[in-house]
PDB file of N, CA and C in Angstrom:
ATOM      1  N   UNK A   1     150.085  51.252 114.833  1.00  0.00           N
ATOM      2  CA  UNK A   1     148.820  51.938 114.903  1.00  0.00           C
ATOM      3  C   UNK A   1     148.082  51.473 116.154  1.00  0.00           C
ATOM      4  N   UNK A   2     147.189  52.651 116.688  1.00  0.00           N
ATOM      5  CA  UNK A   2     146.897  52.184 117.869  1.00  0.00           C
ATOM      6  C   UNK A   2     145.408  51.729 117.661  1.00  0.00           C
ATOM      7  N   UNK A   3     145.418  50.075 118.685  1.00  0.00           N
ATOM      8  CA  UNK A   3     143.822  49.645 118.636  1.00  0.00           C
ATOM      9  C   UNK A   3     142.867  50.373 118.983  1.00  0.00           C
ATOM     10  N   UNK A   4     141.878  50.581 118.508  1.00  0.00           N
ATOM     11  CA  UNK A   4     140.510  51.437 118.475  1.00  0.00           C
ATOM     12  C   UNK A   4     139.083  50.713 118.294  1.00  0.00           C
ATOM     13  N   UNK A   5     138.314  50.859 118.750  1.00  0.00           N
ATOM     14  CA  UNK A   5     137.204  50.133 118.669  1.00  0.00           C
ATOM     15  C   UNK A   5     135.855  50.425 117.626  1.00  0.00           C
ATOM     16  N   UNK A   6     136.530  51.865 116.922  1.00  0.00           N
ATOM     17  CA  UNK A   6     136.179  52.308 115.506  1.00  0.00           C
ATOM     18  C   UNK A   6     135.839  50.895 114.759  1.00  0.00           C
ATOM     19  N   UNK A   7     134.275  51.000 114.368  1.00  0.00           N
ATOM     20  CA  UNK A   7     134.241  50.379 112.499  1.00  0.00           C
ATOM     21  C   UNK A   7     133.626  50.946 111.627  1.00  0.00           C
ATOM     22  N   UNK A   8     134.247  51.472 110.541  1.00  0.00           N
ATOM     23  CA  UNK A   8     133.754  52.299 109.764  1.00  0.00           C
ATOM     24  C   UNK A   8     132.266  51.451 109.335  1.00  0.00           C
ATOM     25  N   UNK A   9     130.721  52.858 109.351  1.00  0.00           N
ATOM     26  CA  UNK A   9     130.109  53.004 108.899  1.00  0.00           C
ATOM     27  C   UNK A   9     129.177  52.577 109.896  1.00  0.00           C
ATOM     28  N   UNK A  10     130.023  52.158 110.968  1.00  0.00           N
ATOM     29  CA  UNK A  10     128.812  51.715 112.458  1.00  0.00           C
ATOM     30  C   UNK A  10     128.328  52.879 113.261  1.00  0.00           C
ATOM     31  N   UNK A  11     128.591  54.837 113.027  1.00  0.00           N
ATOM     32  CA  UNK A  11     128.580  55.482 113.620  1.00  0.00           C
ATOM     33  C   UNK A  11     127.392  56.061 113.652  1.00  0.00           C
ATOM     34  N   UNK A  12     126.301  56.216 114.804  1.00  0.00           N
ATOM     35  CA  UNK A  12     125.109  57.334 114.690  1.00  0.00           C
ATOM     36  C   UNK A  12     125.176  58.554 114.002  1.00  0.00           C
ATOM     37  N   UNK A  13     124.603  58.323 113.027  1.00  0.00           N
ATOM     38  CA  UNK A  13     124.713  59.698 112.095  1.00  0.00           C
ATOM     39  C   UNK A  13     123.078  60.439 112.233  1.00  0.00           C
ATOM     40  N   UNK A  14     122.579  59.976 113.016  1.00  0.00           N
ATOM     41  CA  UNK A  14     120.677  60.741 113.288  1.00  0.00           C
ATOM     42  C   UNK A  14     121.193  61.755 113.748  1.00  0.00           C
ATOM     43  N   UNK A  15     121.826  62.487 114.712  1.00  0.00           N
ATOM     44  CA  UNK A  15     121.491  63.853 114.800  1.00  0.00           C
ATOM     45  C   UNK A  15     122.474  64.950 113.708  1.00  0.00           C
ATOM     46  N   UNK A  16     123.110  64.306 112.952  1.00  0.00           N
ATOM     47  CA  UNK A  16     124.136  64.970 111.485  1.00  0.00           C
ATOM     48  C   UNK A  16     122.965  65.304 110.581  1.00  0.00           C
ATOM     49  N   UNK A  17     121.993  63.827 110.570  1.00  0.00           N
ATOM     50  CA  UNK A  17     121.324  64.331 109.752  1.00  0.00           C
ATOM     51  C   UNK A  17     119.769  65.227 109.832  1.00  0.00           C
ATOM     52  N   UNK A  18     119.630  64.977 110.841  1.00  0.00           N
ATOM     53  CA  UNK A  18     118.493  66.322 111.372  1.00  0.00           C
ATOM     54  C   UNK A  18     119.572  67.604 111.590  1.00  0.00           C
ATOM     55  N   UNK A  19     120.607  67.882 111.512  1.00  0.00           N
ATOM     56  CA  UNK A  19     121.155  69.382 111.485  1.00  0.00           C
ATOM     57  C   UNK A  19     121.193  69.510 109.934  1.00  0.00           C
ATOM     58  N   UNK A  20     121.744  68.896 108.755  1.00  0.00           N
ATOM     59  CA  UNK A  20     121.511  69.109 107.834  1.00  0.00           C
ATOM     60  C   UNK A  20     120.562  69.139 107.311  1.00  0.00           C
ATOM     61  N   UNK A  21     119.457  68.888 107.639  1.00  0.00           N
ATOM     62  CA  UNK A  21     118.076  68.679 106.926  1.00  0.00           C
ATOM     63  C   UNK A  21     117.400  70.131 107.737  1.00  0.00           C
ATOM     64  N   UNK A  22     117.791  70.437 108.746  1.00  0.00           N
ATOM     65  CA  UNK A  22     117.062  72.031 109.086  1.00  0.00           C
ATOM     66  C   UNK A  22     118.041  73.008 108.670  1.00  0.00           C
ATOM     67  N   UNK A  23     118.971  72.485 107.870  1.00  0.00           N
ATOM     68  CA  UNK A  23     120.022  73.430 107.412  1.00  0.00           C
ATOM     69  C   UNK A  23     119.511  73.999 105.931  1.00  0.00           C
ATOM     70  N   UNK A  24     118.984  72.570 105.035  1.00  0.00           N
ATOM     71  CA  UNK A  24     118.604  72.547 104.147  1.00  0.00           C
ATOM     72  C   UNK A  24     116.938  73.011 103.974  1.00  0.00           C
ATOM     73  N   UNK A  25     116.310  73.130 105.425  1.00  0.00           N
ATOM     74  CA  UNK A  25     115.097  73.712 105.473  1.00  0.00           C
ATOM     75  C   UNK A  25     114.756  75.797 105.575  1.00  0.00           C
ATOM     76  N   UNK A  26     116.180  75.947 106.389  1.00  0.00           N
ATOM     77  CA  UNK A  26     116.183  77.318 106.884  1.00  0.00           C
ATOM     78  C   UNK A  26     116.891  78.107 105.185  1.00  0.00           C
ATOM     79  N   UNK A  27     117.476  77.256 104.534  1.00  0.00           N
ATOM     80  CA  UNK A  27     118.217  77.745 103.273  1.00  0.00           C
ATOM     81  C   UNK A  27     116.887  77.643 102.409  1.00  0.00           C
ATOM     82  N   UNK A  28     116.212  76.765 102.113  1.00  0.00           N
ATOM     83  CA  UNK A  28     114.915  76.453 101.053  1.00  0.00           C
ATOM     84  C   UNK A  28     113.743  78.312 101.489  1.00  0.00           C
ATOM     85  N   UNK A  29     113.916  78.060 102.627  1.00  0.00           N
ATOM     86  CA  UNK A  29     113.010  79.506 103.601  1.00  0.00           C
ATOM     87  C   UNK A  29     113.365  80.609 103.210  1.00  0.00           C
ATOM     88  N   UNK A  30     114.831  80.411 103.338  1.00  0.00           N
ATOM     89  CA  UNK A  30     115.114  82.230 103.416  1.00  0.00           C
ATOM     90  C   UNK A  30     115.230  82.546 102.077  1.00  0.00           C
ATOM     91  N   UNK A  31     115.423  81.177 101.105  1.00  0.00           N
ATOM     92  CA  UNK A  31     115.928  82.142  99.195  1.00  0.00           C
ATOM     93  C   UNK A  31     114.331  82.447  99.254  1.00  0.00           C
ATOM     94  N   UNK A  32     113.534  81.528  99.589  1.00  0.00           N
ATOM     95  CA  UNK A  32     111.789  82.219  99.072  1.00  0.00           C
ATOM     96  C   UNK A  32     111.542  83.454  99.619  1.00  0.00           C
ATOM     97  N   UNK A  33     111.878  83.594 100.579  1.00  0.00           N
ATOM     98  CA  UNK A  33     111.619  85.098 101.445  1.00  0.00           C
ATOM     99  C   UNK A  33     112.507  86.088 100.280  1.00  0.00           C
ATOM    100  N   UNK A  34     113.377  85.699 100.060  1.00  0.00           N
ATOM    101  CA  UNK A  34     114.260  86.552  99.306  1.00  0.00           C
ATOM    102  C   UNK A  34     113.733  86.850  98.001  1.00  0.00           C
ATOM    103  N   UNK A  35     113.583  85.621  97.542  1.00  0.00           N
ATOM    104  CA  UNK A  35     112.978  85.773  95.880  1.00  0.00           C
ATOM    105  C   UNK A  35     111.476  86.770  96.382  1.00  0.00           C
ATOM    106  N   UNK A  36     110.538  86.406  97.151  1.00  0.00           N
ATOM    107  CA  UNK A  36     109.418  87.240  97.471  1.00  0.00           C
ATOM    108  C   UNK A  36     109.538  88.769  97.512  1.00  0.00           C
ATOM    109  N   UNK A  37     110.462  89.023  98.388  1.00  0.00           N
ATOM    110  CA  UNK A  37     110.973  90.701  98.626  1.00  0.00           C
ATOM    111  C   UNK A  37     111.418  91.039  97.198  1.00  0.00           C
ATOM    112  N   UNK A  38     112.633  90.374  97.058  1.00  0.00           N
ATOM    113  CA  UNK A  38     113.544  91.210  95.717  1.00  0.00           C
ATOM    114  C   UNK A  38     112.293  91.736  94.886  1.00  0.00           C
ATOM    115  N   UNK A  39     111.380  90.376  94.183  1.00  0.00           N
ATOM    116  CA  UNK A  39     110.048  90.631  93.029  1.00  0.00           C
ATOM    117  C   UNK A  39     109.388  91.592  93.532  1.00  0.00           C
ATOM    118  N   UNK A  40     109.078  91.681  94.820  1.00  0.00           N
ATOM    119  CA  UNK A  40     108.031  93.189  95.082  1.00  0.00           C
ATOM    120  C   UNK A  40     109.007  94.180  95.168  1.00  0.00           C
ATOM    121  N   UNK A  41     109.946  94.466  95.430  1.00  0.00           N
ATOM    122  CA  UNK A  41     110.230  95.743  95.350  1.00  0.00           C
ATOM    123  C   UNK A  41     110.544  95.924  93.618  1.00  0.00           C
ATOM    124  N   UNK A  42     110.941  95.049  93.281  1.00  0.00           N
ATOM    125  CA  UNK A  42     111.470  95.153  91.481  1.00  0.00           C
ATOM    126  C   UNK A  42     109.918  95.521  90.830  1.00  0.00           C
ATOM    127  N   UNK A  43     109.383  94.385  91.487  1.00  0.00           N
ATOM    128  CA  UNK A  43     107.497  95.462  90.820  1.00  0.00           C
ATOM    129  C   UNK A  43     106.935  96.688  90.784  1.00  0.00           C
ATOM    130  N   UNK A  44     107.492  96.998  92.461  1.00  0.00           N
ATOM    131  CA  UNK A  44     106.884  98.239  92.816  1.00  0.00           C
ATOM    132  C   UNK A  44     107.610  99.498  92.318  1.00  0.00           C
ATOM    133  N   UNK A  45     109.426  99.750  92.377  1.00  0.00           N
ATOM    134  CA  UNK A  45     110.160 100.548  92.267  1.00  0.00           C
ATOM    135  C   UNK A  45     110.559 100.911  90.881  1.00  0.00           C
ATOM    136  N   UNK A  46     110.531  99.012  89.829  1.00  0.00           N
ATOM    137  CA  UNK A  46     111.474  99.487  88.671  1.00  0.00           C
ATOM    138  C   UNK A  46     110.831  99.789  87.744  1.00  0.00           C
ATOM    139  N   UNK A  47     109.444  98.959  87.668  1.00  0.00           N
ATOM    140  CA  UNK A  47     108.406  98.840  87.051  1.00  0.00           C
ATOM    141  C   UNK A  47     107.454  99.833  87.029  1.00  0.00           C
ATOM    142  N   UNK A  48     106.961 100.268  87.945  1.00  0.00           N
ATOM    143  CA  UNK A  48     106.297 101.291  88.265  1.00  0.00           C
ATOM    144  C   UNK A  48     104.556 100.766  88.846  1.00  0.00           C
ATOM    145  N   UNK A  49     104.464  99.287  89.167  1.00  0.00           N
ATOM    146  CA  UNK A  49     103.168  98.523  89.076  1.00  0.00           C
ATOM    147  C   UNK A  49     102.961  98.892  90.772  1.00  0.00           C
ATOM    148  N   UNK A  50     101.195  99.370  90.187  1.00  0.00           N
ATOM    149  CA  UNK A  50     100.774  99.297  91.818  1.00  0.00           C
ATOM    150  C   UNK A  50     101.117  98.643  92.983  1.00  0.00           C
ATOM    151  N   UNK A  51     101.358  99.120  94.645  1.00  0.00           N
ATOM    152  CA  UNK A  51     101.881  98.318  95.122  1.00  0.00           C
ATOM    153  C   UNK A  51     100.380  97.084  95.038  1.00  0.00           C
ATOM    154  N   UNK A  52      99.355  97.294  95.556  1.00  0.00           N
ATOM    155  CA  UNK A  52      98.181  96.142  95.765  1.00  0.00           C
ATOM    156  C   UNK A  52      98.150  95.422  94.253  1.00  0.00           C
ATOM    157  N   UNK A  53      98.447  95.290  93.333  1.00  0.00           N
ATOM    158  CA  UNK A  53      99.072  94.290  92.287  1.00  0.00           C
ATOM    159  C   UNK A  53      99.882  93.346  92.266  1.00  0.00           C
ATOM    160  N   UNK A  54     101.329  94.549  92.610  1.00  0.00           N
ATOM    161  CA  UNK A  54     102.640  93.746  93.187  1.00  0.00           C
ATOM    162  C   UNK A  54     102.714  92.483  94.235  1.00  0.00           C
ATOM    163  N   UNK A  55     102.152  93.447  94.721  1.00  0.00           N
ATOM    164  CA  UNK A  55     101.475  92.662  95.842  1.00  0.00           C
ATOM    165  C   UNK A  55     101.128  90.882  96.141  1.00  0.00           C
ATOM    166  N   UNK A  56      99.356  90.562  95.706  1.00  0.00           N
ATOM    167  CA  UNK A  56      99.192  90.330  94.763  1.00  0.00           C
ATOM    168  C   UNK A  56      99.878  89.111  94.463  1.00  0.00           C
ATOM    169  N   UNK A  57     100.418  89.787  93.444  1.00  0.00           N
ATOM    170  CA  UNK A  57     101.489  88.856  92.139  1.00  0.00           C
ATOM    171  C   UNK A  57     102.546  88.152  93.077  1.00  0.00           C
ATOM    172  N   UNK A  58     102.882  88.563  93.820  1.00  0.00           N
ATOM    173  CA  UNK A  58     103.928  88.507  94.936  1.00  0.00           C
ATOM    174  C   UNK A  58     103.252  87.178  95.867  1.00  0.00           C
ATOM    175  N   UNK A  59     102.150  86.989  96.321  1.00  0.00           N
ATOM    176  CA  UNK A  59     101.814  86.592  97.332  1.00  0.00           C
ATOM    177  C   UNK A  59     101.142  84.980  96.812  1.00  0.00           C
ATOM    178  N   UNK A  60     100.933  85.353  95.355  1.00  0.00           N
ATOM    179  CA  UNK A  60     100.431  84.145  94.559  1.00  0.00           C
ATOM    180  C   UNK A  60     101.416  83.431  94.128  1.00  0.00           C
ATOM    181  N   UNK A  61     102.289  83.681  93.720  1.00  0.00           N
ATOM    182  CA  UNK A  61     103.950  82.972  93.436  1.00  0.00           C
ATOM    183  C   UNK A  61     104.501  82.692  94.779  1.00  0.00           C
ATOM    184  N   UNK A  62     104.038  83.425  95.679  1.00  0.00           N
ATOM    185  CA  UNK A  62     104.673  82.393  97.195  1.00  0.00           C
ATOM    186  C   UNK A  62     104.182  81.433  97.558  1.00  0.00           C
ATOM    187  N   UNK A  63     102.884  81.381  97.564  1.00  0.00           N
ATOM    188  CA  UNK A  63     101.629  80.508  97.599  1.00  0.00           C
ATOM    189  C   UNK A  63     102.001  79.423  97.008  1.00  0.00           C
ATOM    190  N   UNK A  64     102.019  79.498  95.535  1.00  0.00           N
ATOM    191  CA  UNK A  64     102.290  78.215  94.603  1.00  0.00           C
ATOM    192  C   UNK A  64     103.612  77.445  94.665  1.00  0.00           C
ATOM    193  N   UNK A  65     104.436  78.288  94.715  1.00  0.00           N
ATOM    194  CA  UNK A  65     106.039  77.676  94.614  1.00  0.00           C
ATOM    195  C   UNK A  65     106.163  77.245  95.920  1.00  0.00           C
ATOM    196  N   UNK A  66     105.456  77.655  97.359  1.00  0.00           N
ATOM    197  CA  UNK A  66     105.447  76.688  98.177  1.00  0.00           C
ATOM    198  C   UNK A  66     105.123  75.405  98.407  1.00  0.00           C
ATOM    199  N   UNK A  67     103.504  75.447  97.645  1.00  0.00           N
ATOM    200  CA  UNK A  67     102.886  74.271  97.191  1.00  0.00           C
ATOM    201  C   UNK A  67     103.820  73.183  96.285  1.00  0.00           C
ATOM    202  N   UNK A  68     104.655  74.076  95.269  1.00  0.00           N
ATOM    203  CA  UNK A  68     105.166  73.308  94.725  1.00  0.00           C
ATOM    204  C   UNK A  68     106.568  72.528  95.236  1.00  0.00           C
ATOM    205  N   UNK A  69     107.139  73.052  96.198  1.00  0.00           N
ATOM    206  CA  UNK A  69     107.856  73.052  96.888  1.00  0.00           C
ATOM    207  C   UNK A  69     108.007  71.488  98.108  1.00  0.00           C
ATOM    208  N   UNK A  70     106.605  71.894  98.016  1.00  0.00           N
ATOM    209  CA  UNK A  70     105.965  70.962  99.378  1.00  0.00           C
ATOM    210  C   UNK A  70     105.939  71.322 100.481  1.00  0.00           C
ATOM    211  N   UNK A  71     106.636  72.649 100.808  1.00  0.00           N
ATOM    212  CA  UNK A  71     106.795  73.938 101.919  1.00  0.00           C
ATOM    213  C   UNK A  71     105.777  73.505 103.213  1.00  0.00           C
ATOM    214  N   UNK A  72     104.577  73.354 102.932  1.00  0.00           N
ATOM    215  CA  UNK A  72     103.498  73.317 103.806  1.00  0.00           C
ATOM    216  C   UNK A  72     102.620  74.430 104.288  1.00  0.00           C
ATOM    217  N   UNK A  73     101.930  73.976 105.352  1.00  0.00           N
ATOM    218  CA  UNK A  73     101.148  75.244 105.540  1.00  0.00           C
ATOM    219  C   UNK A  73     101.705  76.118 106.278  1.00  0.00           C
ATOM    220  N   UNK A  74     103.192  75.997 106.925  1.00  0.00           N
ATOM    221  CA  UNK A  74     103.279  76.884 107.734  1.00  0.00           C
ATOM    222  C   UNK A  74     103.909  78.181 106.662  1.00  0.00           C
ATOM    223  N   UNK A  75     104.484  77.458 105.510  1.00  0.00           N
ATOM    224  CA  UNK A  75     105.223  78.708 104.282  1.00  0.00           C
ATOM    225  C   UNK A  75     103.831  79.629 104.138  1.00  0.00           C
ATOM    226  N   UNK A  76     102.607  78.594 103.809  1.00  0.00           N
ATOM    227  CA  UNK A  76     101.318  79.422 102.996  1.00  0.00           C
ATOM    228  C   UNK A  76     101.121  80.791 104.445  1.00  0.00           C
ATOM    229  N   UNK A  77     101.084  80.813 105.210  1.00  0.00           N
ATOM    230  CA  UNK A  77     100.639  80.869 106.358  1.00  0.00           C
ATOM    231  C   UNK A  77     101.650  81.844 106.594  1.00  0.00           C
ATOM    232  N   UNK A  78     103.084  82.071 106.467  1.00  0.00           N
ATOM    233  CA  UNK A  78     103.450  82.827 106.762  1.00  0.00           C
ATOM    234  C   UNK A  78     103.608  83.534 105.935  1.00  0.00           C
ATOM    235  N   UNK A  79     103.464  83.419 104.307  1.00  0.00           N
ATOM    236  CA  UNK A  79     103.037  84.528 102.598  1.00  0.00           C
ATOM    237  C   UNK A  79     101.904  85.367 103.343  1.00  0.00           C
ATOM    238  N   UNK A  80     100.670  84.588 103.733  1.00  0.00           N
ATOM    239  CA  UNK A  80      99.734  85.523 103.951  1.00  0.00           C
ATOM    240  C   UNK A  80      99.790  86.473 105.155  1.00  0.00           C
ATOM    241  N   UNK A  81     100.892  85.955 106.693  1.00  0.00           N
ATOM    242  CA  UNK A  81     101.221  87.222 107.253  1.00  0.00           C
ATOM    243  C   UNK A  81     102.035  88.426 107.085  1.00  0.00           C
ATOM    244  N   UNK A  82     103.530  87.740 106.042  1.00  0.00           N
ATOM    245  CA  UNK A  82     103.448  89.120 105.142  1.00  0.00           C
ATOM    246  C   UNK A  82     102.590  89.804 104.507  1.00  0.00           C
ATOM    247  N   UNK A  83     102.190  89.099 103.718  1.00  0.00           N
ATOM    248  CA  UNK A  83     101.108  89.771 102.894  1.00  0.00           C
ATOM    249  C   UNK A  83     100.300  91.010 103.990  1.00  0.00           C
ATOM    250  N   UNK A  84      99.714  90.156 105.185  1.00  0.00           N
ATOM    251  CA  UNK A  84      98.972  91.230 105.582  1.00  0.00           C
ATOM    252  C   UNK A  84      99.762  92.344 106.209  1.00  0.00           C
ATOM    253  N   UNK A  85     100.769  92.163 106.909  1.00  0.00           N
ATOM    254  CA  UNK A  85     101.901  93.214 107.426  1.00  0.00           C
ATOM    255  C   UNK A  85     102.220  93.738 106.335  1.00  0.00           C
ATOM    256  N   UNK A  86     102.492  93.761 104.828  1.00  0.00           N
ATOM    257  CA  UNK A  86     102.916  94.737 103.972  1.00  0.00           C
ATOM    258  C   UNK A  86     101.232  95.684 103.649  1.00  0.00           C
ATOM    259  N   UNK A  87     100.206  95.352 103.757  1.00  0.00           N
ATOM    260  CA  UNK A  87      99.514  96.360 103.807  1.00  0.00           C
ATOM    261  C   UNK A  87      99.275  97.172 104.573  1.00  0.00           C
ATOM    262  N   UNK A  88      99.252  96.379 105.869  1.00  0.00           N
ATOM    263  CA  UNK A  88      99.368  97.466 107.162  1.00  0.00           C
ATOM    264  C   UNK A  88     100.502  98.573 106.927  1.00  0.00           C
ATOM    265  N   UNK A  89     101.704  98.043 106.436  1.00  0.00           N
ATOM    266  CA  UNK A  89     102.550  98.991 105.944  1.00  0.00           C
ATOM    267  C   UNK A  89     102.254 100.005 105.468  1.00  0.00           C
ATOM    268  N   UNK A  90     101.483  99.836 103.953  1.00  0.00           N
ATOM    269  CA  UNK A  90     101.379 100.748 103.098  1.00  0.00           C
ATOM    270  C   UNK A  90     100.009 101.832 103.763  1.00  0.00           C
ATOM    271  N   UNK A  91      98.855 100.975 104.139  1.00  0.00           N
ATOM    272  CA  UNK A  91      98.091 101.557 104.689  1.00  0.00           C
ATOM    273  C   UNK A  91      98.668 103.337 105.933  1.00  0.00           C
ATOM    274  N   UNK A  92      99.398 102.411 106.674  1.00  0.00           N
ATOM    275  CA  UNK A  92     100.134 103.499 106.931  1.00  0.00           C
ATOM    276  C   UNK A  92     101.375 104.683 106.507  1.00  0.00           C
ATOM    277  N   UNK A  93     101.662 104.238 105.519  1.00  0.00           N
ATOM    278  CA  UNK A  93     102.431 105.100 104.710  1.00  0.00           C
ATOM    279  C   UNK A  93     101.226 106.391 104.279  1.00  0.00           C
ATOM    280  N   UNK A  94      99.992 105.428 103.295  1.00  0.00           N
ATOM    281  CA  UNK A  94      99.488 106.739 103.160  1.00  0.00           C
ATOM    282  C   UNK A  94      98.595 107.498 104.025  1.00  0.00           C
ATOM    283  N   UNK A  95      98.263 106.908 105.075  1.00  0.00           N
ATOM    284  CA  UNK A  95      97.772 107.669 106.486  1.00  0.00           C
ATOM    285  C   UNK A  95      98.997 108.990 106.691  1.00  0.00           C
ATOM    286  N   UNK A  96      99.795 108.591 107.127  1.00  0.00           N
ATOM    287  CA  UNK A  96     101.455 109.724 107.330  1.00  0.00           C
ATOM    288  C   UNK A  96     101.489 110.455 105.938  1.00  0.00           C
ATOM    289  N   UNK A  97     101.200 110.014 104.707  1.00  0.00           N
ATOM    290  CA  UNK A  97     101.852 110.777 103.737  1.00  0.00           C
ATOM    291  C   UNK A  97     100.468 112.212 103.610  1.00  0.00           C
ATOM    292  N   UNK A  98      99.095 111.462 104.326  1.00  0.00           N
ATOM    293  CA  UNK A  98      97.893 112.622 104.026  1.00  0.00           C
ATOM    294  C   UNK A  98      98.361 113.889 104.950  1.00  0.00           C
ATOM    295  N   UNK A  99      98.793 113.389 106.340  1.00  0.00           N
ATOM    296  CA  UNK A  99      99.412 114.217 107.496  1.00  0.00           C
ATOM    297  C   UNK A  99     100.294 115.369 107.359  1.00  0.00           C
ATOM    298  N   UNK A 100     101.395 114.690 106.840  1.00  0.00           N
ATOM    299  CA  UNK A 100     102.557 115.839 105.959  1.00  0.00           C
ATOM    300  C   UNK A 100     102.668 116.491 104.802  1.00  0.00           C
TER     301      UNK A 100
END
């Protein structure tokens, strides 16, 4: 076997573990984004619940489960710029829908 200057457990593992830990940050992000969308459209489409309810309901469960999460302010912060981009949405849906 050839000499090596290897000793197990002497190896810099700091930047392994800042890739796994924004690995484990971008995965924690995107299921909430996910769980957020899936619940509003399941509110709005299956259910039949106003969208500004859905809404709402939607934006308060992002809020909290971030909090609970420990997410921070940038999660709260970015619930409430969806939040406001899905009204601008709708706002304009029914602007276009008075039109046609």
């Amino acid at each position: 076997m050839a000499d090596t200057d290897y000793v197990h457990g002497e190896m810099d593992i700091a930047e392994q573990e800042q890739t796994f830990e924004g690995f484990l940050t971008g995965t924690v992000w995107g299921s909430g984004l996910i769980i957020l969308i899936v619940g509003y459209a399941t509110l709005t489409l299956s259910t039949g619940m106003h969208w500004v309810v859905a809404l709402a309901l939607m934006a308060g469960l992002g809020i909290a489960g971030g909090a609970f999460m420990g997410m921070g302010i940038a999660w709260i912060a970015t619930v409430i710029g969806l939040t406001a981009l899905a009204v601008v949405v709708q706002v304009l849906i029914g602007v276009f829908s008075l039109l046609g």
